[in-house]
Protein backbone atom coordinates (compact mmCIF):
# COMPACT_ATOMS: atom_id res chain seq x y z
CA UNK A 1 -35.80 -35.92 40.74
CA UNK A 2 -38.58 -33.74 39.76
CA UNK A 3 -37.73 -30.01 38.35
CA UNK A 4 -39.73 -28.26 41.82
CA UNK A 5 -37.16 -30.80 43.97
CA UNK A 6 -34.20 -29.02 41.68
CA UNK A 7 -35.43 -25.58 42.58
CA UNK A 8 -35.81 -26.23 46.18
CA UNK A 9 -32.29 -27.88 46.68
CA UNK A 10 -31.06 -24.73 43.95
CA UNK A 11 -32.81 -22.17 46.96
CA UNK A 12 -30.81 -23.82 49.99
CA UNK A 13 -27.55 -23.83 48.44
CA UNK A 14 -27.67 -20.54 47.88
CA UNK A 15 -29.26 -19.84 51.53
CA UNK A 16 -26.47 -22.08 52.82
CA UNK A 17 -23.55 -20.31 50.59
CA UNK A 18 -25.09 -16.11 50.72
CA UNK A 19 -21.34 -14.81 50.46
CA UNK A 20 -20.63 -16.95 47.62
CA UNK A 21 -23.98 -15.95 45.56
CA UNK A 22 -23.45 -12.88 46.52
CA UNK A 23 -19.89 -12.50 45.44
CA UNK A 24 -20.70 -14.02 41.88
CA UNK A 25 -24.04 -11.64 41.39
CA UNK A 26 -21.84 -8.43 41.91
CA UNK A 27 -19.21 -10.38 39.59
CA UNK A 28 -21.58 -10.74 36.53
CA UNK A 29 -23.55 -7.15 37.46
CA UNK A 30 -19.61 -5.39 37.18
CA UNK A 31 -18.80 -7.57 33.97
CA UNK A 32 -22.24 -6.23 32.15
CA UNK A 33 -21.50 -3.06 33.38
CA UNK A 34 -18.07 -3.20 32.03
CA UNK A 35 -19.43 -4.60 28.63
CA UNK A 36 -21.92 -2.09 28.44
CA UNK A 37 -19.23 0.87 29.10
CA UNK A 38 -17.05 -0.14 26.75
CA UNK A 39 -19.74 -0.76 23.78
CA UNK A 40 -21.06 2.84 24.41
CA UNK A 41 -17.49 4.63 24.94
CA UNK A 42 -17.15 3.24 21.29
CA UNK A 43 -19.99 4.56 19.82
CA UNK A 44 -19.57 8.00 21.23
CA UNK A 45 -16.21 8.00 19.62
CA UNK A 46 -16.96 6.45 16.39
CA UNK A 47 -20.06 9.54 16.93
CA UNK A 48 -17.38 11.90 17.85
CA UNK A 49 -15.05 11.45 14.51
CA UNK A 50 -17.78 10.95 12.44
CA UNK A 51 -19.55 14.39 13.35
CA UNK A 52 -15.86 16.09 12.86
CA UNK A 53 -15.81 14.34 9.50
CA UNK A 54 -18.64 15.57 8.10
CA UNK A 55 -17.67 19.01 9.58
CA UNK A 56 -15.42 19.31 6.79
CA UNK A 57 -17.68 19.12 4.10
CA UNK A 58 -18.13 16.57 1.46
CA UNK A 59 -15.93 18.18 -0.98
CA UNK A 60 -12.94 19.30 0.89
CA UNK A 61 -9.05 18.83 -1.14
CA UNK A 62 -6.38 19.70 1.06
CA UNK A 63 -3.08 20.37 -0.58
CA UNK A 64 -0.10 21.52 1.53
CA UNK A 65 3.89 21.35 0.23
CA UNK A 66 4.81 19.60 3.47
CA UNK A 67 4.48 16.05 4.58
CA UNK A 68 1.72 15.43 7.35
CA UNK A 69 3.60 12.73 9.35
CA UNK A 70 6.08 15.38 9.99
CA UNK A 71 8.63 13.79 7.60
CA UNK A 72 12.24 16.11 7.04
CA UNK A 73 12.11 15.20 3.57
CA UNK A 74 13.76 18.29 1.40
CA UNK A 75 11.92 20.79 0.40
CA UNK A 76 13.49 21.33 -2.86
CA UNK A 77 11.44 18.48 -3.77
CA UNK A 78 8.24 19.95 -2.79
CA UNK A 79 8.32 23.48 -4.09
CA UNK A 80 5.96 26.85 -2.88
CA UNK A 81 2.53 26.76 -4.07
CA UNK A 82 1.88 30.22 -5.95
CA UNK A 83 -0.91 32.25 -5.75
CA UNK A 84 -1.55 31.84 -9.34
CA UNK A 85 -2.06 28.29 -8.88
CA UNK A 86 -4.44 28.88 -5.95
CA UNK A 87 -6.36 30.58 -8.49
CA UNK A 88 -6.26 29.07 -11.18
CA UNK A 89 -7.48 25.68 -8.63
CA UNK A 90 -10.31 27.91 -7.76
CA UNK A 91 -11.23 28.68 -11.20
CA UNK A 92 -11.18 25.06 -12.54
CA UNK A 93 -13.03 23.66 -9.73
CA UNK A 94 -15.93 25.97 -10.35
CA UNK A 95 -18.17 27.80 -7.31
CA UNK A 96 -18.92 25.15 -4.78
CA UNK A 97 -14.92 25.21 -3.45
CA UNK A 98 -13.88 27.44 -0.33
CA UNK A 99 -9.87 27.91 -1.12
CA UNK A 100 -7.80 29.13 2.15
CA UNK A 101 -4.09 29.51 2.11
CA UNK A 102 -2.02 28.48 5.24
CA UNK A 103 1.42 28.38 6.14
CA UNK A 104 4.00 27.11 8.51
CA UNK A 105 6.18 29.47 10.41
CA UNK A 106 9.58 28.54 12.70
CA UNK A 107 11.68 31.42 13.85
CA UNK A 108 13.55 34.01 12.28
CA UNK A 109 11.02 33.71 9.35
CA UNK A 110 9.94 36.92 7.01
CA UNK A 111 6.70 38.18 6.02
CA UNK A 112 6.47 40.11 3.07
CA UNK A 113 3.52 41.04 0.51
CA UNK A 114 4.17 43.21 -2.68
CA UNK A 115 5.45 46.58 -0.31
CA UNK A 116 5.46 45.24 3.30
CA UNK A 117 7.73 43.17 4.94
CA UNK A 118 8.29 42.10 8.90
CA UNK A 119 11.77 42.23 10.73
CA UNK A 120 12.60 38.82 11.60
């Protein structure tokens, strides 16, 4: 059988079966599709975290007294960072650090600085 025999008995089986041809066409134009969604939902997160990443700066430290996880680990173990060692962190790691002080609040907390102080 000679390859233009092949192609013409190829032509009228799929003439003779259109719902069938049809029916695996859409089924390998929706798996490509689906391929080529998920490959590109990827790279716009892997974009995404990177770009947030980089956000932060290439010489960010983050020190905090409490577990990130969320842990209730006591916090006798973890004491208060002071203000003098905020600045004496600043001091030894020279000009190029940005030092910001946060903290976490729950209720019926207190404010207070050296002459002010909040009701709780």
């Amino acid at each position: 059988m000679s390859g233009f025999e092949t192609v013409r008995e190829a032509l009228q089986a799929l003439r003779a079966n259109k719902l069938r041809s049809a029916l695996t066409l859409l089924g390998i134009v929706i798996g490509v599709f689906a391929v080529i969604a998920a490959v590109t939902a990827v790279d716009v997160i892997d974009l995404h975290f990177k770009s947030s990443i980089q956000g932060l700066g290439a010489s960010t430290l983050s020190i905090e007294r409490y577990d990130y996880a969320g842990g209730d680990g006591p916090e006798r173990y973890h004491p208060p960072i002071t203000h003098d060692q905020v600045l004496r962190l600043k001091e030894r790691a020279g000009s190029d650090l940005s030092v910001s002080v946060s903290e976490r609040f729950g209720s019926g907390g207190k404010a207070q600085s050296d002459r002010h102080e909040t009701n709780p």
